[in-house]
C-alpha atoms as a PDB file:
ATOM      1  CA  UNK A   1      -5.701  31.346  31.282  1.00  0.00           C
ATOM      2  CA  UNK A   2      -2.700  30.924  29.525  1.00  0.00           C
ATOM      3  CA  UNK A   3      -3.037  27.244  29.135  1.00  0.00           C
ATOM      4  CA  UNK A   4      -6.333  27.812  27.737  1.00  0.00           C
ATOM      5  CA  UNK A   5      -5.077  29.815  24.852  1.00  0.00           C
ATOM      6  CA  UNK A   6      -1.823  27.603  24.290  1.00  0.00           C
ATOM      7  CA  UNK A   7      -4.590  24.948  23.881  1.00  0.00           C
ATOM      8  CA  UNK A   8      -6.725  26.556  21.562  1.00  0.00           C
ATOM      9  CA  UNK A   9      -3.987  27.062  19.408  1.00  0.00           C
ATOM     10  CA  UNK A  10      -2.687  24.030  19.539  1.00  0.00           C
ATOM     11  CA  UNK A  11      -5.521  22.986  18.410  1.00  0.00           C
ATOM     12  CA  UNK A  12      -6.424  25.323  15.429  1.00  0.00           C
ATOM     13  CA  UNK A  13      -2.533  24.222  14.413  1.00  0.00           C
ATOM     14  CA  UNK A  14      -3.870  20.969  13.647  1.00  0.00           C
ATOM     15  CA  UNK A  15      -4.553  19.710  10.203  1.00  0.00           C
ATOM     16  CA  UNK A  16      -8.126  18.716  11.598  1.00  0.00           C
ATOM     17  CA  UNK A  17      -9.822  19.075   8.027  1.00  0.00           C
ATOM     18  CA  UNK A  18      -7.236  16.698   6.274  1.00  0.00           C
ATOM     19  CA  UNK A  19      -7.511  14.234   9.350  1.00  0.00           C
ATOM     20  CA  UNK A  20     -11.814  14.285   9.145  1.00  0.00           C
ATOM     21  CA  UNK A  21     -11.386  14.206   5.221  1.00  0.00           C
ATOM     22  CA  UNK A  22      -9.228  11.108   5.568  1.00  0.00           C
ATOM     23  CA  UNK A  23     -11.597   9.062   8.418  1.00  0.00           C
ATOM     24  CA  UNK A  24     -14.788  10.011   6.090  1.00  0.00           C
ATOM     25  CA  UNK A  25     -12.847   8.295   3.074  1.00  0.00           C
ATOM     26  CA  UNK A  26     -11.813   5.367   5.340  1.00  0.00           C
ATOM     27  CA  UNK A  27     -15.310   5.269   7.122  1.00  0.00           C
ATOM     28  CA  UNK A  28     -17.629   5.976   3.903  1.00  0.00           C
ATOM     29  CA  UNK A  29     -20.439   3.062   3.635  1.00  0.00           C
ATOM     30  CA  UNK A  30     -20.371   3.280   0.359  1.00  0.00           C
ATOM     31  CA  UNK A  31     -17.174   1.247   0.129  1.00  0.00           C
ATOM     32  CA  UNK A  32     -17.556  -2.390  -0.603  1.00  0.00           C
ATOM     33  CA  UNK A  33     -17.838  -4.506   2.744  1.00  0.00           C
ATOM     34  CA  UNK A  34     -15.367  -7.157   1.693  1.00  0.00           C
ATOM     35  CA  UNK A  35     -12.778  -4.211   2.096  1.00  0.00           C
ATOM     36  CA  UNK A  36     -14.123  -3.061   5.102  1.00  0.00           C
ATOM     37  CA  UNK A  37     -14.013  -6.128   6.475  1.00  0.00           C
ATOM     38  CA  UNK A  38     -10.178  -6.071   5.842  1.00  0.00           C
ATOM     39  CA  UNK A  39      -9.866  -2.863   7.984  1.00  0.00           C
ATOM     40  CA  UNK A  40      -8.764  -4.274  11.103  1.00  0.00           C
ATOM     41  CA  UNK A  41      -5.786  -6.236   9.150  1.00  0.00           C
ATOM     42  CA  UNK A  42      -5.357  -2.897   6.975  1.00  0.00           C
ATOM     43  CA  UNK A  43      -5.107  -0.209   9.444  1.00  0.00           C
ATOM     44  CA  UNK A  44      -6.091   2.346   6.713  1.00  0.00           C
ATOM     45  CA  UNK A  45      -6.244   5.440   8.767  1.00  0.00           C
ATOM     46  CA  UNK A  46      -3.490   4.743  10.419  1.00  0.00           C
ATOM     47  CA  UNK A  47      -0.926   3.651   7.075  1.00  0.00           C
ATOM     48  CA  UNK A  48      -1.884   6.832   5.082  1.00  0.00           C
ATOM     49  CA  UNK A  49      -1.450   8.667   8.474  1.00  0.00           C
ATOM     50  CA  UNK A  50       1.638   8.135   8.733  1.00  0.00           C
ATOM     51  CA  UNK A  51       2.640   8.347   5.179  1.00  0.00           C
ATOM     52  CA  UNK A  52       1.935  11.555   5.400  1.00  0.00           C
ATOM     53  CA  UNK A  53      -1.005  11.817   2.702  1.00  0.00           C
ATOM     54  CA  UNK A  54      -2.748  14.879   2.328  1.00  0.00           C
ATOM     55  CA  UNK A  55      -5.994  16.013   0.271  1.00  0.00           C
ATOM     56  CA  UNK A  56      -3.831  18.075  -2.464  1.00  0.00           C
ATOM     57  CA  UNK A  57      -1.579  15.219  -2.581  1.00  0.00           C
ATOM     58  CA  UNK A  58      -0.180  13.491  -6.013  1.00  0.00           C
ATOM     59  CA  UNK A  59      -0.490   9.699  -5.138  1.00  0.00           C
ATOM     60  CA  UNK A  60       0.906   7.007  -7.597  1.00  0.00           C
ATOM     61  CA  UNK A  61      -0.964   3.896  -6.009  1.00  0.00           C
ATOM     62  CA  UNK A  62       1.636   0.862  -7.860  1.00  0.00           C
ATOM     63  CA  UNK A  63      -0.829  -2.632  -8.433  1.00  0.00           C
ATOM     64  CA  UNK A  64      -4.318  -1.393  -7.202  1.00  0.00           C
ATOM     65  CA  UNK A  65      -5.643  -5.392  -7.815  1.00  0.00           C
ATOM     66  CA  UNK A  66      -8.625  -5.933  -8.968  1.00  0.00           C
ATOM     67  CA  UNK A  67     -10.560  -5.536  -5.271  1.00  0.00           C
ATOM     68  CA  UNK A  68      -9.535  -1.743  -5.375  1.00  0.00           C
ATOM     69  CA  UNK A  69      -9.165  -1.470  -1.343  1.00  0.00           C
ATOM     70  CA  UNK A  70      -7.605   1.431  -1.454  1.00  0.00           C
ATOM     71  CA  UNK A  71      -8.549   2.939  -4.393  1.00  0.00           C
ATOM     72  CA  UNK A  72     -12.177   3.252  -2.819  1.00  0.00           C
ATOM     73  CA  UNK A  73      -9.992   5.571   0.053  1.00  0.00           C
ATOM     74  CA  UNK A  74      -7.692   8.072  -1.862  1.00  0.00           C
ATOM     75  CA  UNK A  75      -9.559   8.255  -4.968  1.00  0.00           C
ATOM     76  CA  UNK A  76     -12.645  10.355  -3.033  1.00  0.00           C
ATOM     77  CA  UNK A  77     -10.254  11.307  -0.474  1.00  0.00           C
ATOM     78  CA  UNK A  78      -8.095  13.354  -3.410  1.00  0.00           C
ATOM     79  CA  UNK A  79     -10.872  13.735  -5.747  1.00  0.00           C
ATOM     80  CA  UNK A  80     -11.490  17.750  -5.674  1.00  0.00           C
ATOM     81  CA  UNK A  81      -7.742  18.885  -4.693  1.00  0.00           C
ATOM     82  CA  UNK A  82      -5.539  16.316  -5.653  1.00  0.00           C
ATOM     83  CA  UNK A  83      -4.567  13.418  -8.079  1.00  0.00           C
ATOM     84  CA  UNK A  84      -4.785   9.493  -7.710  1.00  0.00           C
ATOM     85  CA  UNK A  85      -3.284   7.932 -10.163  1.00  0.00           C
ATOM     86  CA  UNK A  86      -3.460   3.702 -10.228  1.00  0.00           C
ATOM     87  CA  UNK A  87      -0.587   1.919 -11.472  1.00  0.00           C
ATOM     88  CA  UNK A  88      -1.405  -1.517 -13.338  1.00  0.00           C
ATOM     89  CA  UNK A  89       1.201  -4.320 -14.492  1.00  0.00           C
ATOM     90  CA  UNK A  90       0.908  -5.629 -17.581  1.00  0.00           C
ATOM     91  CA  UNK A  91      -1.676  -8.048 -17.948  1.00  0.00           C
ATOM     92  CA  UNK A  92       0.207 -11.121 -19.368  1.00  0.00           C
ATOM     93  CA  UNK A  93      -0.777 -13.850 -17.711  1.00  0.00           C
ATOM     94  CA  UNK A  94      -4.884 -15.054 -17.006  1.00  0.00           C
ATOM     95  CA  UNK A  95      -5.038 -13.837 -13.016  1.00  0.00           C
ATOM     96  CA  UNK A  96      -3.090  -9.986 -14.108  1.00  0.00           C
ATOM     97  CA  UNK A  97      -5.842 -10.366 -16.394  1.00  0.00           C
ATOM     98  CA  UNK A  98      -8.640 -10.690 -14.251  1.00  0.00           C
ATOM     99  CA  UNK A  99      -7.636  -7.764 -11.689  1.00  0.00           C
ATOM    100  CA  UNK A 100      -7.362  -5.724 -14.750  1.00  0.00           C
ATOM    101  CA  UNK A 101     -11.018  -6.226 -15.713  1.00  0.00           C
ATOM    102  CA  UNK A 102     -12.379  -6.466 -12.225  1.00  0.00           C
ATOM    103  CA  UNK A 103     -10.616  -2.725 -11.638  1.00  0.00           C
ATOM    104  CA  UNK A 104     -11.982  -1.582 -14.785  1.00  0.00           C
ATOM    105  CA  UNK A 105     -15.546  -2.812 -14.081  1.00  0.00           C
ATOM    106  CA  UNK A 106     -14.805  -0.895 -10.316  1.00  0.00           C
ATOM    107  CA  UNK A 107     -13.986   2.390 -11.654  1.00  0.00           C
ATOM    108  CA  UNK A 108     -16.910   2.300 -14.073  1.00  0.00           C
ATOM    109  CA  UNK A 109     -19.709   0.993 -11.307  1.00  0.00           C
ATOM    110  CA  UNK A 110     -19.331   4.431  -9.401  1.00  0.00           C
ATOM    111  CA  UNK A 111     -18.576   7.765 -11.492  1.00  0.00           C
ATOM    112  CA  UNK A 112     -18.990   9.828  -9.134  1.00  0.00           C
ATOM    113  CA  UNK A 113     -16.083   8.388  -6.740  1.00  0.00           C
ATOM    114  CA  UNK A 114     -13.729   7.206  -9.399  1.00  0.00           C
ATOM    115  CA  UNK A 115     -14.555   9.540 -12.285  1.00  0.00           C
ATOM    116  CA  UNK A 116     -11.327  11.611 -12.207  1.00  0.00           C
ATOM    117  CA  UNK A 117      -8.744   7.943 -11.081  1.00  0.00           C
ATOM    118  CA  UNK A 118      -5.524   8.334 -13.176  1.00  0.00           C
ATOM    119  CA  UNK A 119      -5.286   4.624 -14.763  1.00  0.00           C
ATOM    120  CA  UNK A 120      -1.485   3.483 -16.044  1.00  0.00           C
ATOM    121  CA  UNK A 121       0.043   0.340 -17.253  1.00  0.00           C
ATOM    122  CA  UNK A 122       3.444   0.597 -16.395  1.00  0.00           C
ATOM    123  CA  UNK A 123       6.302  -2.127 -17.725  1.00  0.00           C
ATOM    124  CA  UNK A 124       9.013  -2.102 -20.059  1.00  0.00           C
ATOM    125  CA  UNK A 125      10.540   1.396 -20.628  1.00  0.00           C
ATOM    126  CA  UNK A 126       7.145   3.574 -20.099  1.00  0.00           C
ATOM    127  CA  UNK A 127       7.379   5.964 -17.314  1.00  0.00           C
ATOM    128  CA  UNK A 128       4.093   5.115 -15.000  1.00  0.00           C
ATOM    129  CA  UNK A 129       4.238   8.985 -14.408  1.00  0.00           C
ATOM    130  CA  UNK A 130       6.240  12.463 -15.868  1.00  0.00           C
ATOM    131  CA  UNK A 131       9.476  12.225 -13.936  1.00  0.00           C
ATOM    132  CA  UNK A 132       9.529  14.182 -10.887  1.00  0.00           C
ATOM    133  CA  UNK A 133       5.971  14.718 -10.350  1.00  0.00           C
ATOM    134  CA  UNK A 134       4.395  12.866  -7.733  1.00  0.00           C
ATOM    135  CA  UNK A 135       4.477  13.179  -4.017  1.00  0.00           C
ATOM    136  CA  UNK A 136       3.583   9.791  -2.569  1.00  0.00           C
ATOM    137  CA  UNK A 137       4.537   6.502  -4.419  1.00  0.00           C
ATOM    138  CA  UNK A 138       2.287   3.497  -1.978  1.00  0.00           C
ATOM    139  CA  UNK A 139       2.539   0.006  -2.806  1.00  0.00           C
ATOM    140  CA  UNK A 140       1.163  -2.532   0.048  1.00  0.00           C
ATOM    141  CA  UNK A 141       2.267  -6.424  -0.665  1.00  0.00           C
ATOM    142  CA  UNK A 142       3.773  -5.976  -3.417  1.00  0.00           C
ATOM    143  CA  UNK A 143       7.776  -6.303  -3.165  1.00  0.00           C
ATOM    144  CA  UNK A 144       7.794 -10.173  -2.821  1.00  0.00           C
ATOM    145  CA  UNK A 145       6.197 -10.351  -6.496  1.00  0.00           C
ATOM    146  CA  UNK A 146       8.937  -8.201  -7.785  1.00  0.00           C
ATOM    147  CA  UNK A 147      11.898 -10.139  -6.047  1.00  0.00           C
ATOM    148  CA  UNK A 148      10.336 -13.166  -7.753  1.00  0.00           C
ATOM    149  CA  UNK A 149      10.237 -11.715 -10.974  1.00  0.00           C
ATOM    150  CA  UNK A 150      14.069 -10.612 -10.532  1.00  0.00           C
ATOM    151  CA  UNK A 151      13.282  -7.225 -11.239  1.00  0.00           C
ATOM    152  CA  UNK A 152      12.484  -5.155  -7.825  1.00  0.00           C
ATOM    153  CA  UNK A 153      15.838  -3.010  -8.246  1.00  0.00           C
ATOM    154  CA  UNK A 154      14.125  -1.678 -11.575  1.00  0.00           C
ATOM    155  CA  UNK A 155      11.069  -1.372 -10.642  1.00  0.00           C
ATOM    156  CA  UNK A 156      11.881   0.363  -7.436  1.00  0.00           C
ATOM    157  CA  UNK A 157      14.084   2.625  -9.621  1.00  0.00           C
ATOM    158  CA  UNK A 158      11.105   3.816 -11.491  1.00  0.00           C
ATOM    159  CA  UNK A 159       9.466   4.677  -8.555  1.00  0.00           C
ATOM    160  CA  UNK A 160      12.261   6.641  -7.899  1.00  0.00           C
ATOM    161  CA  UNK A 161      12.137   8.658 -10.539  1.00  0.00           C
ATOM    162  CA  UNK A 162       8.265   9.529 -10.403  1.00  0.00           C
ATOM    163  CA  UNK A 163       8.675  11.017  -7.081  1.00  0.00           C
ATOM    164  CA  UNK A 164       9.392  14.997  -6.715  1.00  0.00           C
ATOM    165  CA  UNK A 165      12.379  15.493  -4.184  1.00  0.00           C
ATOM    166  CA  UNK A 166      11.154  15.219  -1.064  1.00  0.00           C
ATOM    167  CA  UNK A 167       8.509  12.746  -2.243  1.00  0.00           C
ATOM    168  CA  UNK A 168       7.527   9.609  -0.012  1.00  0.00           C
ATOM    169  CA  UNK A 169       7.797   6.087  -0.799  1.00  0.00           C
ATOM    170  CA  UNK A 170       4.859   4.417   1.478  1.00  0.00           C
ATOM    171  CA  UNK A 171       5.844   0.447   1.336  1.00  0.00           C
ATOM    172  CA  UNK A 172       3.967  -2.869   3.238  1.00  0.00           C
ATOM    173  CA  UNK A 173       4.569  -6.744   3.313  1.00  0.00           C
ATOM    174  CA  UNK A 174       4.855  -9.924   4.524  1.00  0.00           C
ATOM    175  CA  UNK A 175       7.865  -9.656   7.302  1.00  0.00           C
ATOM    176  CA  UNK A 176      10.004 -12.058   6.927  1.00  0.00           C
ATOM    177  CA  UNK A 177      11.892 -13.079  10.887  1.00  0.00           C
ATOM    178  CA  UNK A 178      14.749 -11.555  10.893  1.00  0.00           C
ATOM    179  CA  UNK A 179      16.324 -14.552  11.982  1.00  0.00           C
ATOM    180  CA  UNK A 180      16.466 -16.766   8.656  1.00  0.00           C
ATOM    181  CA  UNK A 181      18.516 -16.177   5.414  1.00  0.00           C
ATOM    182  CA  UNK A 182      16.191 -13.926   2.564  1.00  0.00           C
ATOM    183  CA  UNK A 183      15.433 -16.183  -0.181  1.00  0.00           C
ATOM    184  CA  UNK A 184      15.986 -13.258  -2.941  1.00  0.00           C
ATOM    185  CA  UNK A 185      12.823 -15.100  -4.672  1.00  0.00           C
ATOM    186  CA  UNK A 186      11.096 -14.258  -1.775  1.00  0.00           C
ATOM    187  CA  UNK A 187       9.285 -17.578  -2.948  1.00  0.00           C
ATOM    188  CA  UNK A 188       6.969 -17.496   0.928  1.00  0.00           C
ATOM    189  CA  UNK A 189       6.210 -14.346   0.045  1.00  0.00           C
ATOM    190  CA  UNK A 190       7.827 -13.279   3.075  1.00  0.00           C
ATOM    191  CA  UNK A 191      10.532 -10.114   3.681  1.00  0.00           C
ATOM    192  CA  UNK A 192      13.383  -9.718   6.038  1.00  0.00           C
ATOM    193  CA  UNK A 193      12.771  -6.253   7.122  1.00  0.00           C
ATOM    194  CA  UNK A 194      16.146  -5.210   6.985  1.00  0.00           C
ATOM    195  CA  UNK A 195      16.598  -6.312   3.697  1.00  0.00           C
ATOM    196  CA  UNK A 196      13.769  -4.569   2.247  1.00  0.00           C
ATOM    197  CA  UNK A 197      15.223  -1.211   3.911  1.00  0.00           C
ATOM    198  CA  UNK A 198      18.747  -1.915   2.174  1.00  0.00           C
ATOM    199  CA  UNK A 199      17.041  -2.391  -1.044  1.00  0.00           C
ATOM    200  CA  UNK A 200      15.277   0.848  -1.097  1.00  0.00           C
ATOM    201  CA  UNK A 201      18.645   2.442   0.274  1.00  0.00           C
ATOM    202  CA  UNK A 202      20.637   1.212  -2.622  1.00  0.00           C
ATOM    203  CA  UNK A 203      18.393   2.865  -5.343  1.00  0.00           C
ATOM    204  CA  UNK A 204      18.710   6.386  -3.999  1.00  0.00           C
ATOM    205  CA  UNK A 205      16.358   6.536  -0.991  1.00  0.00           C
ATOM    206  CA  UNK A 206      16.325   7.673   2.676  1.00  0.00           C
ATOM    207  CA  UNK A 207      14.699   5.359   5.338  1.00  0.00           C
ATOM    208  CA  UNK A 208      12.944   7.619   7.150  1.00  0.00           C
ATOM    209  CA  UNK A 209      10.460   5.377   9.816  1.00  0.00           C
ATOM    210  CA  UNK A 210       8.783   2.347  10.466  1.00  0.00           C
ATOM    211  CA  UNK A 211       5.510   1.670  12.023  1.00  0.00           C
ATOM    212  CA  UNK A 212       3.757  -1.273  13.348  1.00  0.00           C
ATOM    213  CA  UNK A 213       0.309  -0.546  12.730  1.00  0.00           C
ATOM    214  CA  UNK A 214      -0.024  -4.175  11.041  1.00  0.00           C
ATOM    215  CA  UNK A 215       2.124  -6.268  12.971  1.00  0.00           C
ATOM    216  CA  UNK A 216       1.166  -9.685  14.183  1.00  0.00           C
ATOM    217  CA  UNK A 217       2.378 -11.777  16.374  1.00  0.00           C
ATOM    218  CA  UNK A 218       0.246 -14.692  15.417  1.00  0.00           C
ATOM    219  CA  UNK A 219       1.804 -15.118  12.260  1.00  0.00           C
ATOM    220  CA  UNK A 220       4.215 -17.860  12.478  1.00  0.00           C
ATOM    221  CA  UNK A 221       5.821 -17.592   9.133  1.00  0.00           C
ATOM    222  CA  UNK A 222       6.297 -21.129   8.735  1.00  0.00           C
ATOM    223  CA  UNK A 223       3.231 -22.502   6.542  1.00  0.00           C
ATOM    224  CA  UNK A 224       3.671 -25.258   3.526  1.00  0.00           C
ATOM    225  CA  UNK A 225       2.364 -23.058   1.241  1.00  0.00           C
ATOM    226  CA  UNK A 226       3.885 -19.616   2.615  1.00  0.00           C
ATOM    227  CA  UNK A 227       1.872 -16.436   3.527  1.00  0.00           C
ATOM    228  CA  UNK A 228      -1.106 -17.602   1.321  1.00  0.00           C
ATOM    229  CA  UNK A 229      -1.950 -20.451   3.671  1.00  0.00           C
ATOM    230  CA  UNK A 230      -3.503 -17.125   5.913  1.00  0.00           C
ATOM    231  CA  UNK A 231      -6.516 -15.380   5.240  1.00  0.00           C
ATOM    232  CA  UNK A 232      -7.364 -13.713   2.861  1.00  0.00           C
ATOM    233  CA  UNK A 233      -6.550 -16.562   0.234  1.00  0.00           C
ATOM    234  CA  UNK A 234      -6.287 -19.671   2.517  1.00  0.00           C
ATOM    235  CA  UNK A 235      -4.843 -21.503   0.148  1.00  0.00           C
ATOM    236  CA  UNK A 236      -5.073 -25.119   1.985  1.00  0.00           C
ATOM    237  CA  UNK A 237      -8.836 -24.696   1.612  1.00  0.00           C
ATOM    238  CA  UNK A 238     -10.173 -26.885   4.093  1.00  0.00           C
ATOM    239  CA  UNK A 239      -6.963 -28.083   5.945  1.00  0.00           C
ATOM    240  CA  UNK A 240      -6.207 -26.616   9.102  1.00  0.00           C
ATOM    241  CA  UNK A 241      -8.648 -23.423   8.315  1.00  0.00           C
ATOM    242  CA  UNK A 242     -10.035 -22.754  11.823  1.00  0.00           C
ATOM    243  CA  UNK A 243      -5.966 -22.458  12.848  1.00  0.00           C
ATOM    244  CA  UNK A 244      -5.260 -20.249  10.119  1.00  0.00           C
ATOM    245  CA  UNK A 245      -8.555 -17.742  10.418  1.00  0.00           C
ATOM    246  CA  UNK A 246      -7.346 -17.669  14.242  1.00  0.00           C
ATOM    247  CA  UNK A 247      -4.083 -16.286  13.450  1.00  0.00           C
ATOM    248  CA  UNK A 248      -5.465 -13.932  11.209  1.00  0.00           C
ATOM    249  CA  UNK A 249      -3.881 -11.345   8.512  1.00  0.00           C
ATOM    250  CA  UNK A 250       0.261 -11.781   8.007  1.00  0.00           C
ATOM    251  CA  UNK A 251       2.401  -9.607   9.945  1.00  0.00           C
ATOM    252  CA  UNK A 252       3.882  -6.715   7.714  1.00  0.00           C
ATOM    253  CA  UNK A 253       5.945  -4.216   8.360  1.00  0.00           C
ATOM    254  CA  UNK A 254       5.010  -0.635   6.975  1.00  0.00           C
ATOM    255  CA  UNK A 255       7.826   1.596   5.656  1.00  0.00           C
ATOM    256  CA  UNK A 256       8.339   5.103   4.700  1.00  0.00           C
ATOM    257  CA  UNK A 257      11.179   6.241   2.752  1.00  0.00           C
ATOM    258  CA  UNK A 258      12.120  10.072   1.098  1.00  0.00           C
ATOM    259  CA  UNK A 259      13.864  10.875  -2.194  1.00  0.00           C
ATOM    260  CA  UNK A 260      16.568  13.075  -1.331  1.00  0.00           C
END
């Protein structure tokens, strides 16, 4: 008798709403089936899972892209008690261009899921949000872009500052092996792991876990035309594409870091 009741309140302890709230997102038909398709690689239940995301949560979603994958998630997922706000680059050259427009046209195909989405273009010295005010900063393949643009210590230093204390930085990318040197161009698109922890640690924040939800051990790392030569861009076309489709995805390591 007593394990019953230890049980049952075990079990009305659990956040069981936020956790169905966050598998209808993920599951919802209604999201486009080239992203769904990517849910296997993605592990979206699992990634916002264990960044801790919750339906009154302030999310600050940094380069959406112009496929929205998870913009079709949080922004239903946080639509009645919290705020999604995406995060665009500048659009400066023809592809930042593109995404831009292709996001836009998203947002406005479907008012009813993406009415209330937050949209900022952050560069230069504009803040992407007030300081202090958001609880999650996520940004998923994204860091090897800024180390080739020389400016990841700034950018991560904005991030930084949007975050409340306590807030979570939720980070994914290509991992690098940690066996061979880190280009700091990052120019395979790959990460060392280690150094992407020591990067975040040197602007102000705590590591806090990893997880290895999208891990793959497939992914050789060692492709002429770096991580692109792998689905989803396949980037040698033709050449060698029943190889690369069989490895799959890149392996990526998924981070979570606090601001102190």
């Amino acid at each position: 008798m007593r394990l019953s009741v230890l049980c049952l309140a075990l079990l009305f302890a659990l956040p069981a709403f936020a956790d169905d709230a966050l598998k209808g997102a993920v599951d919802n038909p209604a999201r486009e089936a080239k992203n769904r398709a990517r849910d296997p690689y993605r592990h979206p239940l699992e990634a916002l899972s264990f960044f801790g995301v919750k339906p009154d949560s302030v999310v600050v979603e940094i380069d959406p892209g112009g496929a929205g994958y998870w913009t079709e998630i949080l922004a239903p997922y946080l639509r009645e008690k919290g705020r999604y706000v995406a995060v665009n680059p500048e659009a400066t050259s023809d592809e930042a261009k593109r995404f831009a427009a292709a996001f836009a046209a998203k947002l406005a195909s479907d008012p009813a899921a993406f009415g209330k989405v937050e949209t900022v273009t952050f560069g230069g010295d504009r803040a992407m949000v007030p300081p202090g005010t958001a609880d999650f900063v996520l940004t998923f393949r994204n860091l090897h872009n800024w180390m080739k643009a020389g400016d990841a210590e700034t950018t991560l230093r904005a991030f930084y500052a949007a975050l409340k204390p306590g807030g979570v930085l939720g980070i994914e990318d290509h991992r690098a092996p940690d066996t061979s040197p880190q280009d700091p161009a990052a120019k395979s698109g790959y990460v060392r792991q280690d150094y992407a922890i020591k990067l975040m640690e040197s602007v102000g924040f705590k590591f806090v876990a990893s997880s290895e939800i999208s891990a793959n051990p497939k992914d050789t790392k060692d492709y002429p035309v770096g991580v692109w030569a792998l689905p989803p861009t396949y980037r040698l076309k033709d050449v060698d594409h029943a190889k690369y489709e069989a490895i799959g995805e890149s392996d990526r390591f998924t981070l979570k870091f606090v601001k102190p």
